[in-house]
Protein backbone atom coordinates (compact mmCIF):
# COMPACT_ATOMS: atom_id res chain seq x y z
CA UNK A 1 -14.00 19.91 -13.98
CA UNK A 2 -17.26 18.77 -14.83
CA UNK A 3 -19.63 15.63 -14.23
CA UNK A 4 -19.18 12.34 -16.48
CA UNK A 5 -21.60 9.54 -15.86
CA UNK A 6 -20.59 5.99 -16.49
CA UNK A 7 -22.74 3.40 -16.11
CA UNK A 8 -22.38 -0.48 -16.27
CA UNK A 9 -24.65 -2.20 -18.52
CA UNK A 10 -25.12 -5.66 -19.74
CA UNK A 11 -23.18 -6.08 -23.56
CA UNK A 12 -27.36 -7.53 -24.52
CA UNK A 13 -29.49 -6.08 -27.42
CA UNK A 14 -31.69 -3.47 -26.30
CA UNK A 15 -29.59 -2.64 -23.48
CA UNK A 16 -28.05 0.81 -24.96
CA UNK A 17 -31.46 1.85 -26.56
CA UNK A 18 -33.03 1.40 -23.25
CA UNK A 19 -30.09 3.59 -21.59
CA UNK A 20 -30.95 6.37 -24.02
CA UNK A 21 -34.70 6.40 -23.76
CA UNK A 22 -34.66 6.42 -20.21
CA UNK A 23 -32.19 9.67 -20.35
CA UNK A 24 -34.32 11.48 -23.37
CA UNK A 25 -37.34 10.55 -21.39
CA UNK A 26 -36.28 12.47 -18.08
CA UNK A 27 -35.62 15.45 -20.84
CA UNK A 28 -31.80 15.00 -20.76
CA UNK A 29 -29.67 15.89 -23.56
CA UNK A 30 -26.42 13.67 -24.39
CA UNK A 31 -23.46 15.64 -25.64
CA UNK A 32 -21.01 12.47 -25.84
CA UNK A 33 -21.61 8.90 -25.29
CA UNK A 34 -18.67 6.29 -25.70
CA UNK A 35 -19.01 2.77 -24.58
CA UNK A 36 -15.62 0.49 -23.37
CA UNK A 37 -16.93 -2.96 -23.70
CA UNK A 38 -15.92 -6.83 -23.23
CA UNK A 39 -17.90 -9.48 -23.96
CA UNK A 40 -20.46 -9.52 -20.96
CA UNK A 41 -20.86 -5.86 -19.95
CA UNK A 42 -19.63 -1.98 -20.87
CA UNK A 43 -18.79 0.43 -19.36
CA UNK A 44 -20.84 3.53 -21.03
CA UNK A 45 -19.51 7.08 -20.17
CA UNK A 46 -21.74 10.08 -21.20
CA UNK A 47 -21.76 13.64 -20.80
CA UNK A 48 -24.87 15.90 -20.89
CA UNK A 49 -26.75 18.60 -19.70
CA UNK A 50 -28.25 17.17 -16.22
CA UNK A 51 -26.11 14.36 -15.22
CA UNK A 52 -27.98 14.37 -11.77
CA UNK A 53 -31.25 14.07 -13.73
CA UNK A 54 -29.91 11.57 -15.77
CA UNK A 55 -27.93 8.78 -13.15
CA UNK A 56 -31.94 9.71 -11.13
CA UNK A 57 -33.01 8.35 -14.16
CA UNK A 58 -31.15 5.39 -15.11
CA UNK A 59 -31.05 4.50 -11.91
CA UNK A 60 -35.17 4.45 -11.66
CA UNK A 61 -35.08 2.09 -14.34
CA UNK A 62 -32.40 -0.55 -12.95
CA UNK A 63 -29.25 0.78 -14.39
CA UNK A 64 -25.77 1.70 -12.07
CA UNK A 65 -25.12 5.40 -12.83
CA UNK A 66 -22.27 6.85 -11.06
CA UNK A 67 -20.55 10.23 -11.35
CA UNK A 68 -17.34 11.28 -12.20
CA UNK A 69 -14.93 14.56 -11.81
CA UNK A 70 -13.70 14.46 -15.66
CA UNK A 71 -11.71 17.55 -17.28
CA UNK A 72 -12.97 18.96 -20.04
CA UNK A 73 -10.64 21.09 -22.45
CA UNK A 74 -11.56 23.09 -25.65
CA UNK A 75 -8.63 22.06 -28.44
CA UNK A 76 -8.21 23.97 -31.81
CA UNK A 77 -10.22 22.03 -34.42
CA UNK A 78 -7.34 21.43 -37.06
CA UNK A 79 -4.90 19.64 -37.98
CA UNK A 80 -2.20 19.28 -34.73
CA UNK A 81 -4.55 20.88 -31.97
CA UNK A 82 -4.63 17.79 -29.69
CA UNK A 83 -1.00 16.98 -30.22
CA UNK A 84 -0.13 20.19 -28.94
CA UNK A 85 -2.38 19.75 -25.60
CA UNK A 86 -0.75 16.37 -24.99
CA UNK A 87 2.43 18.17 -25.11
CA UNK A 88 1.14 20.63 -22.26
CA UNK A 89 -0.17 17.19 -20.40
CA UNK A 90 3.51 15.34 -20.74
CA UNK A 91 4.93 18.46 -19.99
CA UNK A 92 3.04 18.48 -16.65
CA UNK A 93 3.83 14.83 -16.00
CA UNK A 94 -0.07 13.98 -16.45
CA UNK A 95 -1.39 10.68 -17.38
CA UNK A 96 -4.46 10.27 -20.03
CA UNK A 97 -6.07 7.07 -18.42
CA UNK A 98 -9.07 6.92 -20.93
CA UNK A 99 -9.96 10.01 -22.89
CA UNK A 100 -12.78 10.82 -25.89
CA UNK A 101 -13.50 13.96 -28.18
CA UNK A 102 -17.06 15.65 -29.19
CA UNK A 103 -17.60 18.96 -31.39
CA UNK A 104 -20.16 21.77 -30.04
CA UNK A 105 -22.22 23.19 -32.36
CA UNK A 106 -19.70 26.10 -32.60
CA UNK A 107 -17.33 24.32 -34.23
CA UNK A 108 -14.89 23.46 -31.33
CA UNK A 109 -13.56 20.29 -30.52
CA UNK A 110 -13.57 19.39 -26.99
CA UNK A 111 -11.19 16.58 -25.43
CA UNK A 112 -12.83 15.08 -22.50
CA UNK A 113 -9.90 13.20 -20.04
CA UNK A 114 -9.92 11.15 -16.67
CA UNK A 115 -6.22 11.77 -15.75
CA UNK A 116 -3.59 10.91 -12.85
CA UNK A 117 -0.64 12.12 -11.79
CA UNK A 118 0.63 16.16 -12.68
CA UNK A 119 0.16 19.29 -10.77
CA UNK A 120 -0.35 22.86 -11.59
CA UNK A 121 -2.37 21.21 -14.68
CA UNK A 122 -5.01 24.00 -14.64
CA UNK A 123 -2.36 26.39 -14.73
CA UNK A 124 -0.17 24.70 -17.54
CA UNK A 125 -3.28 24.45 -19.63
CA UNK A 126 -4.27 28.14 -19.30
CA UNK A 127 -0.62 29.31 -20.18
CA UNK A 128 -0.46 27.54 -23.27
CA UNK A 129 -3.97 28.91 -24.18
CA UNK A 130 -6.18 26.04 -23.63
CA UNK A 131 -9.43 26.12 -22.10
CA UNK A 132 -10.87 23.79 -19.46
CA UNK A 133 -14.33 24.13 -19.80
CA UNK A 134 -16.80 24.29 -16.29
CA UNK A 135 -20.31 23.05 -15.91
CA UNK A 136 -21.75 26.86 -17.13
CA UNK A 137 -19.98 25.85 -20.56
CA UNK A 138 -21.74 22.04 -21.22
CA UNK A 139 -24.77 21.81 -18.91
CA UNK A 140 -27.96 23.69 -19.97
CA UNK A 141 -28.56 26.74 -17.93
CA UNK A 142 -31.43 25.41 -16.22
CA UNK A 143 -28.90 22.58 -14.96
CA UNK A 144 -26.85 24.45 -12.83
């Protein structure tokens, strides 16, 4: 598992390039950023390599950072890799409540979930050959 911030921020110009300058300020680098939105606010859920840093951050500067336990899973970057790790999640009776993808520099894809229900996922993940990446394998090694 590794730390996802999501923060709740006003749906007002300025407001995102605000969120981002106060993050590359503290000397945080973003590895995924998606924003859920309505109307009035968003929800914006980030990943990168100090998320303590960066909710110390936001938070300095008026913005509601909170952390979140997130799974993070390295998929085959071609055609059918993600359809064959949501088999291994249905197989494991595990839900996908919101999910998002980034690419490393490497190449790999990497499919970043907030799930429910399942057990044993860990364990159905590694026996199909997936890997669920840990903070050493995201977060800069100064970050850890």
């Amino acid at each position: 598992m590794i730390d996802q911030l999501s923060v709740f921020m006003e749906n007002e110009p300025g407001r995102l390039t605000e969120l981002c300058r106060a993050i590359g300020d503290a000397g945080v680098n973003m590895h995924a950023l998606t924003i859920a939105d309505t109307t009035d606010f968003g929800i914006v859920r980030i990943i990168c390599d100090a998320p303590e840093k960066a909710a110390l951050a936001l938070k300095s500067v008026g913005y509601s950072a909170r952390s979140t336990k997130v799974m993070a899973v390295a998929v085959p970057n071609e055609p059918g890799g993600l359809a064959a790790l949501m088999d291994v999640l249905k197989g494991a009776g595990v839900n996908v409540e919101y999910a998002y993808c980034f690419a490393t520099p490497d190449q790999r894809a990497v499919f970043v979930m907030k799930t429910t229900g399942g057990s044993g996922v860990a364990e159905a993940l590694a026996a199909a050959g997936f890997e669920a990446l840990q903070p050493k394998d995201v977060y800069s090694p100064d970050e850890l």
